[in-house]
N, C-alpha and C. Protein backbone atom coordinates (compact mmCIF):
# COMPACT_ATOMS: atom_id res chain seq x y z
N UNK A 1 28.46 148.35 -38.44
CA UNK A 1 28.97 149.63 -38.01
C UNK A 1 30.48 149.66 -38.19
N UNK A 2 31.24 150.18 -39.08
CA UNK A 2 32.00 150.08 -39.87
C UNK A 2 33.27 151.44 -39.00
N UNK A 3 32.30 152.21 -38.57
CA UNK A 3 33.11 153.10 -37.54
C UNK A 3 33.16 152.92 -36.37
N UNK A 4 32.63 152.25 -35.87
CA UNK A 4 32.65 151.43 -34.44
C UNK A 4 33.58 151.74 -33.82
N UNK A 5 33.87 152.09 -32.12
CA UNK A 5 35.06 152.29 -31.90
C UNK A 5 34.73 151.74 -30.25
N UNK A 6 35.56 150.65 -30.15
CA UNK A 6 35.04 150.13 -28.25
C UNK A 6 36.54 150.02 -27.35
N UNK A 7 36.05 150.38 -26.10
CA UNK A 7 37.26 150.41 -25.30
C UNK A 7 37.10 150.00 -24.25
N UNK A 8 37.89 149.08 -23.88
CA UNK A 8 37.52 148.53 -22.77
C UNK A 8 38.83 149.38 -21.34
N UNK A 9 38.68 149.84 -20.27
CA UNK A 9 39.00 150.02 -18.90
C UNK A 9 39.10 149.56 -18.15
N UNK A 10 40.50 149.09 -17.44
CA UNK A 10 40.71 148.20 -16.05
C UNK A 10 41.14 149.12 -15.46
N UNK A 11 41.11 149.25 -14.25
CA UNK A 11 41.48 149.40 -13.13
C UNK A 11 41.19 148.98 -11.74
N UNK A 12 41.38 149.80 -10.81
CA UNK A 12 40.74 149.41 -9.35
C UNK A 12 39.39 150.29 -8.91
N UNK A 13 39.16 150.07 -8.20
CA UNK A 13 37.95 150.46 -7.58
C UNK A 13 38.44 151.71 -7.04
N UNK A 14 37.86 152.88 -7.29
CA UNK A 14 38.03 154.11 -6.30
C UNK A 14 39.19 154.61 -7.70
N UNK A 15 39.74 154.51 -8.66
CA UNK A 15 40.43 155.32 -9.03
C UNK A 15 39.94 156.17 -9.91
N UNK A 16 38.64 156.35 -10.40
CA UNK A 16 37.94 156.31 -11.80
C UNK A 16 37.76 155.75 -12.69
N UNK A 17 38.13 154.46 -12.89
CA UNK A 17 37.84 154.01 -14.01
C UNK A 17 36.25 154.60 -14.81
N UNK A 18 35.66 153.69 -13.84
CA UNK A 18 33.91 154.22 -14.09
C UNK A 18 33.99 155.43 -14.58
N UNK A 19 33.87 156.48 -13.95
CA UNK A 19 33.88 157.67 -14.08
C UNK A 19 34.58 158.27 -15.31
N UNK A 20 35.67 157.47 -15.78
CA UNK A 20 36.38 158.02 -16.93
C UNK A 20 35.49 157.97 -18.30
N UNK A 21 35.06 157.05 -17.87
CA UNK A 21 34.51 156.18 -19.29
C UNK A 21 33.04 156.92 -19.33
N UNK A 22 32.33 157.15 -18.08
CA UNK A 22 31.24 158.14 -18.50
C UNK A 22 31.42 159.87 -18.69
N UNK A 23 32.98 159.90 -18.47
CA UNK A 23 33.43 161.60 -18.86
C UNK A 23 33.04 161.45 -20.46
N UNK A 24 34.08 160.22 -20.88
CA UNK A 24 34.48 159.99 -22.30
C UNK A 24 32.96 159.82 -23.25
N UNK A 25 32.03 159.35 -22.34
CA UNK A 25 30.66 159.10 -23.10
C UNK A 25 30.41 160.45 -23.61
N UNK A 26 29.89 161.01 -22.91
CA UNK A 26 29.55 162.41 -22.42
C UNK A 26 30.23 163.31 -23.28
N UNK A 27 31.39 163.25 -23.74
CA UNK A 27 32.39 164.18 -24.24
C UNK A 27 32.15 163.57 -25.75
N UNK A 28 31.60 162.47 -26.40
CA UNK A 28 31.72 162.52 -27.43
C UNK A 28 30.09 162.33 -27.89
N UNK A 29 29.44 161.99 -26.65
CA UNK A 29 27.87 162.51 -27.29
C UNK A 29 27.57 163.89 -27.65
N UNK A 30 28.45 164.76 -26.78
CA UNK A 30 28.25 166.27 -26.88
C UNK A 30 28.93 166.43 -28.50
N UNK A 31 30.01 165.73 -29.42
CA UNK A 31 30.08 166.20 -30.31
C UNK A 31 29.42 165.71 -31.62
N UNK A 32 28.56 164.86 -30.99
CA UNK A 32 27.43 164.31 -32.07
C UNK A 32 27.46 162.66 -32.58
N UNK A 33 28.29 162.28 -31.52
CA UNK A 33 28.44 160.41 -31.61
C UNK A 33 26.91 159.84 -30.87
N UNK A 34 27.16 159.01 -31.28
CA UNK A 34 26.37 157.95 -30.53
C UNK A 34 27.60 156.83 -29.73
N UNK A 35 26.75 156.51 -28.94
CA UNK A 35 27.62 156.36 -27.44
C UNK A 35 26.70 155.76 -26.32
N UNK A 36 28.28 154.54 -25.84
CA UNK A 36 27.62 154.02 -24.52
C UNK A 36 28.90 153.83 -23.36
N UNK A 37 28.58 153.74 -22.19
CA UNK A 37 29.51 153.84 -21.37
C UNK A 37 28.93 153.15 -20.14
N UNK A 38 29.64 152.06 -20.10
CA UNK A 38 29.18 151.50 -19.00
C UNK A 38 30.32 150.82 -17.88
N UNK A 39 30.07 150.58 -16.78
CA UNK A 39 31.39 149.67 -16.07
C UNK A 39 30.61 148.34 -15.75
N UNK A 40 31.14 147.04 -15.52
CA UNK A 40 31.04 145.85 -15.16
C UNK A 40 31.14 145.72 -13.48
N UNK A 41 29.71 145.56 -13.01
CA UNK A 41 30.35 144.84 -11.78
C UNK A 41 30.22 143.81 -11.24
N UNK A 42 30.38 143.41 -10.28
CA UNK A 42 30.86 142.15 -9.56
C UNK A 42 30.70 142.60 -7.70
N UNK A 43 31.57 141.92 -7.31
CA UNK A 43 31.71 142.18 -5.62
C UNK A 43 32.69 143.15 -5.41
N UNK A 44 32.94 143.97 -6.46
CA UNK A 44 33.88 145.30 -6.23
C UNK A 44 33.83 145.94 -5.31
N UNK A 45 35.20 146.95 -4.26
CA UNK A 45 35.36 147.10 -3.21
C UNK A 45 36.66 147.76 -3.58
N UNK A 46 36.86 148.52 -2.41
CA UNK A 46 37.83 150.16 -3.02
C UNK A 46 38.93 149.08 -3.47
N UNK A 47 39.97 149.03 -4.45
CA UNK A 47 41.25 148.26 -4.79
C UNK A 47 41.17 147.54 -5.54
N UNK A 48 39.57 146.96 -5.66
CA UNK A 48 39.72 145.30 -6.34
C UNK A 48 39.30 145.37 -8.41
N UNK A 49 40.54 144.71 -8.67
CA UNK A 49 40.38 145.25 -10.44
C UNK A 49 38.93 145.20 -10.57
N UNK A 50 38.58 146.38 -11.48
CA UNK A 50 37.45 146.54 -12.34
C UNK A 50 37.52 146.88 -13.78
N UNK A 51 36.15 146.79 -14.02
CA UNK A 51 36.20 146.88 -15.64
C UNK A 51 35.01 147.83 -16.13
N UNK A 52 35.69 148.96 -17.01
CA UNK A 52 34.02 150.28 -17.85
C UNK A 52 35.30 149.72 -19.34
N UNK A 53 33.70 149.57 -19.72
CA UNK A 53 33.66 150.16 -21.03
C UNK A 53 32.83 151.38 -22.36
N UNK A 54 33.30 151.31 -23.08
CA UNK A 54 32.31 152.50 -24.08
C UNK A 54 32.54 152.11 -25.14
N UNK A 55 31.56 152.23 -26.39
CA UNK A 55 31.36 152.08 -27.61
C UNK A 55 31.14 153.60 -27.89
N UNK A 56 31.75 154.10 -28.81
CA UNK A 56 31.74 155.29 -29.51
C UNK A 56 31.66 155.10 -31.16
N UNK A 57 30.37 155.76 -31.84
CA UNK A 57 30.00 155.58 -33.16
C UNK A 57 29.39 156.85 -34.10
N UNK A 58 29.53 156.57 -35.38
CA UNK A 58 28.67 157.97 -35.74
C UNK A 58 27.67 157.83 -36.42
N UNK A 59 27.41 156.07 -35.93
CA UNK A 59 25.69 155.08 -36.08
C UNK A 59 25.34 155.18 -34.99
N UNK A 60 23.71 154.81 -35.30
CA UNK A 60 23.19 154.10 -33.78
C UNK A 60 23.62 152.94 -33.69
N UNK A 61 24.16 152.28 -32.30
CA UNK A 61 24.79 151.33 -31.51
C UNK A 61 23.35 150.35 -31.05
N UNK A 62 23.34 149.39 -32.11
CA UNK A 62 22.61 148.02 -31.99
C UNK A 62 23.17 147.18 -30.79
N UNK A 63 24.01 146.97 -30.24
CA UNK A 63 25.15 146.04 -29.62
C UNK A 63 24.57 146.29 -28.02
N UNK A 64 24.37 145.09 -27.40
CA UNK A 64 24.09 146.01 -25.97
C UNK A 64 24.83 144.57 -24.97
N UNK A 65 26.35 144.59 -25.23
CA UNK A 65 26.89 143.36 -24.47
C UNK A 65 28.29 144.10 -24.16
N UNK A 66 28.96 143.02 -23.48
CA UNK A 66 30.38 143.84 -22.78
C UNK A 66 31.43 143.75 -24.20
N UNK A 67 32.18 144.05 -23.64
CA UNK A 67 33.26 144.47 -25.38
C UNK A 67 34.82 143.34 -25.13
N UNK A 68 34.32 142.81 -25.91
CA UNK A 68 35.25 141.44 -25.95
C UNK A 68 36.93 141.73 -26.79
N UNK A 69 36.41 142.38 -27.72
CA UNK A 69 37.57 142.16 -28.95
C UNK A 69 37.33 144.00 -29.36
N UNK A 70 37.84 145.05 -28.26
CA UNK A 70 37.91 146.26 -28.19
C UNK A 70 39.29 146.96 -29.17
N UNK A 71 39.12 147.56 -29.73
CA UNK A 71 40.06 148.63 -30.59
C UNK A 71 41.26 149.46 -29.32
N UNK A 72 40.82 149.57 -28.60
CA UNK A 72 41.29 150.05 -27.26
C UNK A 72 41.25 149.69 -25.67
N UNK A 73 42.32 149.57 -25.47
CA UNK A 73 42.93 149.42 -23.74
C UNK A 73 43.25 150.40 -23.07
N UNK A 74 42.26 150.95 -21.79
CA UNK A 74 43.15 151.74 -20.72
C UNK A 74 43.48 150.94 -19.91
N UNK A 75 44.56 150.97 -18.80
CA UNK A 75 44.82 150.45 -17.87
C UNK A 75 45.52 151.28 -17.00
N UNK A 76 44.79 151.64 -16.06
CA UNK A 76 44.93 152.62 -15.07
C UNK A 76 45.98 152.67 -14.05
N UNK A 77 46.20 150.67 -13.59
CA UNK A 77 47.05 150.65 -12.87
C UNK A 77 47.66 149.65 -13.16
N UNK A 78 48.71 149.88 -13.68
CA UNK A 78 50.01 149.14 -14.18
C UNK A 78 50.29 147.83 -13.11
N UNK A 79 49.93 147.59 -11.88
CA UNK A 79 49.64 146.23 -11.26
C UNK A 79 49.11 145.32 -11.52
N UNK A 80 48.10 145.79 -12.43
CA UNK A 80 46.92 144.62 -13.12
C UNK A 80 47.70 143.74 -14.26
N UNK A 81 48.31 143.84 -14.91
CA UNK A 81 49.36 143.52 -15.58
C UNK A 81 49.60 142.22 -15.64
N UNK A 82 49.66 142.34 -14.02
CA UNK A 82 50.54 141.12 -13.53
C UNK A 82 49.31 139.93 -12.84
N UNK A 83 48.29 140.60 -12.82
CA UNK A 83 47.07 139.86 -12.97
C UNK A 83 45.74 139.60 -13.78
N UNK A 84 45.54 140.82 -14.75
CA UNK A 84 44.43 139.94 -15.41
C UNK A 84 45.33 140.56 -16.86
N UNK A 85 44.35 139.98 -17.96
CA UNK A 85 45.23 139.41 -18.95
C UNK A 85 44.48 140.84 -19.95
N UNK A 86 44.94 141.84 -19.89
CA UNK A 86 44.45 143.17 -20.20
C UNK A 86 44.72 143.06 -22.12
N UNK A 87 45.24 142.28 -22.64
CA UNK A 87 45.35 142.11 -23.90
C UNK A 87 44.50 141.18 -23.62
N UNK A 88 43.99 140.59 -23.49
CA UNK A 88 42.42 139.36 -23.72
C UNK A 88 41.56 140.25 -25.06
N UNK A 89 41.87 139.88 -26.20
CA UNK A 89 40.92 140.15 -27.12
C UNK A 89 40.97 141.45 -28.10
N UNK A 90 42.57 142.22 -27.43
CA UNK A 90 42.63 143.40 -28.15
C UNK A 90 43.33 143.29 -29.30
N UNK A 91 42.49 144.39 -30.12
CA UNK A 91 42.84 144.59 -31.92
C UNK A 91 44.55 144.92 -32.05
N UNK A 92 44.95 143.94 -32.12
CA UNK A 92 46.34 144.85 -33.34
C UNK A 92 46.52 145.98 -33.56
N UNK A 93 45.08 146.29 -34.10
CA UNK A 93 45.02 147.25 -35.02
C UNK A 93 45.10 148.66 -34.51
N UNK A 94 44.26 148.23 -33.05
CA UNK A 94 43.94 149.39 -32.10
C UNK A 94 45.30 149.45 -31.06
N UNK A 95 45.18 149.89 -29.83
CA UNK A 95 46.35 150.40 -29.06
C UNK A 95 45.92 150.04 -27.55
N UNK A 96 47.16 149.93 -26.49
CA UNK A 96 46.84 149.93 -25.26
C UNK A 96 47.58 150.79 -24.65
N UNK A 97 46.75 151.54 -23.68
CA UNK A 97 47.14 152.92 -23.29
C UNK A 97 47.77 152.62 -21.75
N UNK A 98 48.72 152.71 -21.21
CA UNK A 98 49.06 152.20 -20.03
C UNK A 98 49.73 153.45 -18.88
N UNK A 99 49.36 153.59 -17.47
CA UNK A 99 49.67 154.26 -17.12
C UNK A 99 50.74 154.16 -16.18
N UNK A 100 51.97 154.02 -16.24
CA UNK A 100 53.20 153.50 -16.25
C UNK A 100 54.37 154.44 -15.79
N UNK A 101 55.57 153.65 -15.11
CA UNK A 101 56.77 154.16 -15.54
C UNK A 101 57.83 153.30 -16.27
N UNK A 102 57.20 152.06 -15.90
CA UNK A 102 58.27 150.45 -16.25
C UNK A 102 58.46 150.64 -17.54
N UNK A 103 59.46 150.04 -17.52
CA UNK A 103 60.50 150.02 -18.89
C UNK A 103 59.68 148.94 -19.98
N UNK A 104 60.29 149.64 -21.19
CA UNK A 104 59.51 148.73 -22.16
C UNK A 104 59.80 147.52 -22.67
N UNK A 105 61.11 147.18 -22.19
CA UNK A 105 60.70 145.86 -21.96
C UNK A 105 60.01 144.90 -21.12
N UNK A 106 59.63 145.60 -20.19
CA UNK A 106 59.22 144.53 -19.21
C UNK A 106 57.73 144.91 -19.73
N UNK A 107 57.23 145.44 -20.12
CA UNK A 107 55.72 145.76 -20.71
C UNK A 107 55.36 144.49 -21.61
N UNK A 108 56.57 145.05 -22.57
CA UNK A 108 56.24 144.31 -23.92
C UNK A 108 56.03 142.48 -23.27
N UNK A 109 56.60 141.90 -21.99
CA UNK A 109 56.54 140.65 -21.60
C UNK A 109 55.31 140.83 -20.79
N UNK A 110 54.84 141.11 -20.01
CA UNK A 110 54.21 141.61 -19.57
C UNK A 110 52.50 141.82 -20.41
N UNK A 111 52.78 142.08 -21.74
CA UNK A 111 51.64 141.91 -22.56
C UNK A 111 51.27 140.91 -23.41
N UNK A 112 52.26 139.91 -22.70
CA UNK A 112 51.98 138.50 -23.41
C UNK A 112 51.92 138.32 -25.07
N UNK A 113 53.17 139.57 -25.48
CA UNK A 113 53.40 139.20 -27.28
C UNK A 113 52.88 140.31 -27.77
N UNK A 114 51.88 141.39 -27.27
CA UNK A 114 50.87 142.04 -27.76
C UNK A 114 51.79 142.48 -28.79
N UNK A 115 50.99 142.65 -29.98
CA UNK A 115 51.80 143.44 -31.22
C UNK A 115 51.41 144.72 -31.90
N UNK A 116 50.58 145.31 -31.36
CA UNK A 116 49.60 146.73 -31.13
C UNK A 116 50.42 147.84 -30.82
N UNK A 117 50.05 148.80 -31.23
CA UNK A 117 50.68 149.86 -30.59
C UNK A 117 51.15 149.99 -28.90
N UNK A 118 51.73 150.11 -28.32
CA UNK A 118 51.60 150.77 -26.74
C UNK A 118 51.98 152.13 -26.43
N UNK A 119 51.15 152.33 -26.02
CA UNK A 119 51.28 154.20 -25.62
C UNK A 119 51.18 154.07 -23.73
N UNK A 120 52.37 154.83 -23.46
CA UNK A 120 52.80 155.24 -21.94
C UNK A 120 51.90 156.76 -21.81
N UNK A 121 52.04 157.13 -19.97
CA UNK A 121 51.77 158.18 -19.93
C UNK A 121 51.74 157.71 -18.03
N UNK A 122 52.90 158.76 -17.01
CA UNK A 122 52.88 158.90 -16.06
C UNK A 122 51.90 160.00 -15.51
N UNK A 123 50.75 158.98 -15.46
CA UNK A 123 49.11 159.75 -14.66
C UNK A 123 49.65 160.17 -13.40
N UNK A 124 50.55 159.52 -12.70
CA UNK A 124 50.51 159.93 -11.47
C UNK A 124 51.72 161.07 -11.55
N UNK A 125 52.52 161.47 -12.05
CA UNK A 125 53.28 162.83 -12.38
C UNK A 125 51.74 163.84 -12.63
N UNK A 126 51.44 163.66 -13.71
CA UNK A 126 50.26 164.79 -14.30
C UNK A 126 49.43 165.01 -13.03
N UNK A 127 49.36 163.91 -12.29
CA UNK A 127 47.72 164.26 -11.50
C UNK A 127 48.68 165.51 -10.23
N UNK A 128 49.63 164.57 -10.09
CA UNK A 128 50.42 165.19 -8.71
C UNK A 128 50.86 166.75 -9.03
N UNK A 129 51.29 166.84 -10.09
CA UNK A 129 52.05 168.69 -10.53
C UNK A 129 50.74 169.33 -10.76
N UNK A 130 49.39 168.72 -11.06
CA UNK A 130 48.68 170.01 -11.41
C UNK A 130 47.36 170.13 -10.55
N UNK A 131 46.97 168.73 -9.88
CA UNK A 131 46.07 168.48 -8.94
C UNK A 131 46.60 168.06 -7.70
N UNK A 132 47.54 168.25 -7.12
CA UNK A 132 48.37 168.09 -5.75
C UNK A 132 47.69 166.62 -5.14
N UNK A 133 47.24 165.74 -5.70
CA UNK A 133 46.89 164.55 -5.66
C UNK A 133 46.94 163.35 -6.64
N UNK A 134 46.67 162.43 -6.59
CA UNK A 134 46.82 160.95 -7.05
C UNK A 134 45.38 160.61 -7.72
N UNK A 135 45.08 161.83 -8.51
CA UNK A 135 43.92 161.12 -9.57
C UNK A 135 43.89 160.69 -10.84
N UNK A 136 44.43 159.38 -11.00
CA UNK A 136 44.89 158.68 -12.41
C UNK A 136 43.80 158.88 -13.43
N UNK A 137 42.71 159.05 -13.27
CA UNK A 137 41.26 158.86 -14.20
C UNK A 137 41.52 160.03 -15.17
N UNK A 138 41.67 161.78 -14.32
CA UNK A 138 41.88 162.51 -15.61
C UNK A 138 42.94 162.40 -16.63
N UNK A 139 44.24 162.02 -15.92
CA UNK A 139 45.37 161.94 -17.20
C UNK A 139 45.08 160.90 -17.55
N UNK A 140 44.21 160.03 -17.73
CA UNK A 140 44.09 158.74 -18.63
C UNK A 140 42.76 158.96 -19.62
N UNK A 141 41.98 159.44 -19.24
CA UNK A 141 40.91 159.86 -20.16
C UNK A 141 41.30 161.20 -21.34
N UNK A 142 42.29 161.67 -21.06
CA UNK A 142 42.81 162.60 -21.85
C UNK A 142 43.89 162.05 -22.93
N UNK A 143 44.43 161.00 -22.39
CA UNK A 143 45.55 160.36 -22.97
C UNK A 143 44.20 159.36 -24.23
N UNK A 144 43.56 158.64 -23.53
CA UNK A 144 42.94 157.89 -24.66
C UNK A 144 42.39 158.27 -25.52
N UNK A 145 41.84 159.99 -25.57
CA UNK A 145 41.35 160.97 -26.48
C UNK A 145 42.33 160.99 -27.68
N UNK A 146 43.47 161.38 -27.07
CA UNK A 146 44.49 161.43 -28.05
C UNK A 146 45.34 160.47 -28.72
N UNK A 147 44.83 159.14 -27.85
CA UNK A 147 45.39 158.14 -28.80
C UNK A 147 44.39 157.75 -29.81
N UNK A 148 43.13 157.73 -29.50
CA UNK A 148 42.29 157.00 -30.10
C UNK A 148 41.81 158.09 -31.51
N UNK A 149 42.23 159.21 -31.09
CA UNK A 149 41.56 160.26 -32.33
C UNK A 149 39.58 160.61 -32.02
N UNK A 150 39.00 159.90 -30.98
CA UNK A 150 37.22 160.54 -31.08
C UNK A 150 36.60 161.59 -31.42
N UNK A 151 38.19 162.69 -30.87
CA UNK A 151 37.70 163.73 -31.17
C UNK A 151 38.49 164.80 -31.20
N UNK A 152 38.92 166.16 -31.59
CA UNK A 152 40.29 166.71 -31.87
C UNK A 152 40.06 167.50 -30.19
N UNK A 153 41.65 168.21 -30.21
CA UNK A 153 42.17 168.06 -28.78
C UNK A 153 41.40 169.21 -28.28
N UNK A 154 40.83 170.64 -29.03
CA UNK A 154 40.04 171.79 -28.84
C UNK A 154 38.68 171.40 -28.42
N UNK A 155 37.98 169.84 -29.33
CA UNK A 155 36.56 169.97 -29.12
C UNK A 155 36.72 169.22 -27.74
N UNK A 156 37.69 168.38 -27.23
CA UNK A 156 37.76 167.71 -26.14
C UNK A 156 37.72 168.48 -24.91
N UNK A 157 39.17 169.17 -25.28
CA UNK A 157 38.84 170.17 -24.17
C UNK A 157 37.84 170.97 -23.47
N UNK A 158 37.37 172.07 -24.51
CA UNK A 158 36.24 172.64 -24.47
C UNK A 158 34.73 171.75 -23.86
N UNK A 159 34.65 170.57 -24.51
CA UNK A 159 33.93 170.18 -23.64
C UNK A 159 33.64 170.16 -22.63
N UNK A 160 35.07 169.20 -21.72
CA UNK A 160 35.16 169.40 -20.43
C UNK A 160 35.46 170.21 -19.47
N UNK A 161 35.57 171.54 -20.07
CA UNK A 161 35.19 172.61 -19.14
C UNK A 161 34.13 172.96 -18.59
N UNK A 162 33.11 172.54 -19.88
CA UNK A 162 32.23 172.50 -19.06
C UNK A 162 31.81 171.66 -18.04
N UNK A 163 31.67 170.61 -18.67
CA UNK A 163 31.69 169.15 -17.94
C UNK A 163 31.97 169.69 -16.34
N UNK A 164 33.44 170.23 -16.12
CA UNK A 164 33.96 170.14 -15.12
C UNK A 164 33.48 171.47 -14.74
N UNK A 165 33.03 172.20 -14.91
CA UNK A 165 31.99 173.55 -14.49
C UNK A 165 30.60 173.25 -13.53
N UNK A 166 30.17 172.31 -14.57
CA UNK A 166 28.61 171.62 -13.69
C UNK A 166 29.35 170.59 -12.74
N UNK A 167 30.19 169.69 -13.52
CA UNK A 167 30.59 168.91 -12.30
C UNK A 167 30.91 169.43 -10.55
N UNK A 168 31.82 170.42 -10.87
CA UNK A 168 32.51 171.44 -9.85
C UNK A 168 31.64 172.63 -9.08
N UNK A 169 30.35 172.75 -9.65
CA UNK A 169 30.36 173.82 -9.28
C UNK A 169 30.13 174.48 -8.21
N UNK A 170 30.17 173.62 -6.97
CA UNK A 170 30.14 174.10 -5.60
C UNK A 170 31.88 173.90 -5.00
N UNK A 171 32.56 173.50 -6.32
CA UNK A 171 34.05 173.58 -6.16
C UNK A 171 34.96 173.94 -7.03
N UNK A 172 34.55 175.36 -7.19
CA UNK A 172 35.23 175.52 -8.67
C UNK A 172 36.75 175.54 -8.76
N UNK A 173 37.56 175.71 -7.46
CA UNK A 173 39.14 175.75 -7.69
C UNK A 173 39.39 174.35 -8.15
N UNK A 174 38.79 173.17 -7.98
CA UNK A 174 39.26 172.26 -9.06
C UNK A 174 39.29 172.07 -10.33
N UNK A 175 38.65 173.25 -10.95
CA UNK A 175 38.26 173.00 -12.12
C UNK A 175 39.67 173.23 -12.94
N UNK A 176 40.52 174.42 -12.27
CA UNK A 176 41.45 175.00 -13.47
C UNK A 176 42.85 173.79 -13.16
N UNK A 177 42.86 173.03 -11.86
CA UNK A 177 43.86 171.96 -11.82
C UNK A 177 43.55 170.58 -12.97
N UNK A 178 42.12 170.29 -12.85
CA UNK A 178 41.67 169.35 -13.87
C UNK A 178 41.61 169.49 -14.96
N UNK A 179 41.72 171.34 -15.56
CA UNK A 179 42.00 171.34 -17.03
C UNK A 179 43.76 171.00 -17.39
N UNK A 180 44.06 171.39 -16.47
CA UNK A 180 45.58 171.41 -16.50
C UNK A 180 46.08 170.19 -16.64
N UNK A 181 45.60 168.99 -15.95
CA UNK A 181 45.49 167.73 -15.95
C UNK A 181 45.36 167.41 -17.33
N UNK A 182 44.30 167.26 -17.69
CA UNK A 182 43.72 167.34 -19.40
C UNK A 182 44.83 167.52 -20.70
N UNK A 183 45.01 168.75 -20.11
CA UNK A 183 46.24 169.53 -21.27
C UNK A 183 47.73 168.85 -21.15
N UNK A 184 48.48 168.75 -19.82
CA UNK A 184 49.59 168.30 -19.71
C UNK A 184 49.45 167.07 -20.24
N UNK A 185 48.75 166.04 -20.17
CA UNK A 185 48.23 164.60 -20.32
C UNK A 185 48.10 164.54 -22.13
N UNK A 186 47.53 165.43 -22.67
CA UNK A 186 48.24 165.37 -23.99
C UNK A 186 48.97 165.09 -24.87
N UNK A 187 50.01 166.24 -23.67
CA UNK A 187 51.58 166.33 -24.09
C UNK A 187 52.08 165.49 -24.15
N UNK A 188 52.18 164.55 -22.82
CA UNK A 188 52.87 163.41 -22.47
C UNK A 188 52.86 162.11 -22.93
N UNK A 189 51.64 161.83 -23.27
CA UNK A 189 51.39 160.33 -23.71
C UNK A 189 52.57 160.36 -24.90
N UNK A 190 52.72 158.91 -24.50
CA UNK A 190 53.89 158.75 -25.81
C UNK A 190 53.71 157.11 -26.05
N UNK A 191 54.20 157.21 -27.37
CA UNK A 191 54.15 156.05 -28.02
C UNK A 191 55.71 154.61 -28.05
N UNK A 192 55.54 153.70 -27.45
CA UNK A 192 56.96 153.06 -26.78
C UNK A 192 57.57 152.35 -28.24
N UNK A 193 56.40 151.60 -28.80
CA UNK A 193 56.67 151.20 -30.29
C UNK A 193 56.43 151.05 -31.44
């Protein structure tokens, strides 16, 4: 599978990780991938690092194991950093998406040499100006859309309106803060080198 595309997700417990990674399933089965999305657990408990991943393809996905040597890194909370080894196995080739304010140098040490792209993006600005809260999962699932290319920024969107229609729908005033989330999160991601 020659288009193969796997990503692996750290974060903590309670921030979305999980949840991101089955938005991201979801959002690119709807545009005709084949797709898996899963999280890793363990004795997880609200705080304690976790791990989702997803394989995104425009084969059927033979592969049914955790993703070792992934094209892509989210990392939700820039603390983990300093504890698990979030470059363990990532492509060069591919990118790690970090949700950050720290300076790039202390990243670049911090990623133990990584020589990959790194792409920033302050989730917790985006979540706070457009969802009056601290939900890192949407500006990071929006950010990895656009780093990774799965899918262009209209079919993404559009998706998750709906998404967030059925999701919401006994709460729909979240819906137009979480698109907003989505869209600003776009904008922002940026590339450090």
């Amino acid at each position: 599978m020659s288009n193969l595309i796997e990503i692996r997700w750290h974060g903590r417990g309670g921030q979305g990780a999980k949840t991101a990674s089955l938005l991201l399933a979801d959002a690119a089965f709807n545009t005709g991938k084949y797709i898996q999305g899963f999280p890793e657990y363990g004795p997880e408990r609200m705080g304690a690092p976790i791990t989702a991943y997803n394989r995104i393809s425009d084969e059927p996905i033979t592969v049914h194991s955790n993703i070792y040597n992934p094209d892509y890194v989210v990392v939700i909370d820039d603390t983990l950093l300093e504890s698990v080894d979030v470059t363990a196995g990532l492509k060069e080739k591919g990118a790690i998406v970090i949700n950050t304010t720290k300076p790039e140098n202390y990243l670049k040490t911090a990623l133990n040499g990584y020589n990959g792209k790194i792409y920033t993006i302050d989730a917790r600005k985006v979540s706070m100006e457009t969802l009056g809260k601290y939900f890192p999962n949407t500006p990071m699932l929006a950010a990895i859309v656009k780093v990774s290319n799965i899918m262009s920024d209209e079919a993404f969107l559009k998706d998750m309106e709906g998404s967030f229609k059925h999701k919401f729908a006994k709460k729909p005033e979240v819906i137009e803060g979480n698109m907003k989330a989505l869209q600003m999160a776009l904008n922002e991601i940026k590339c450090i080198n």
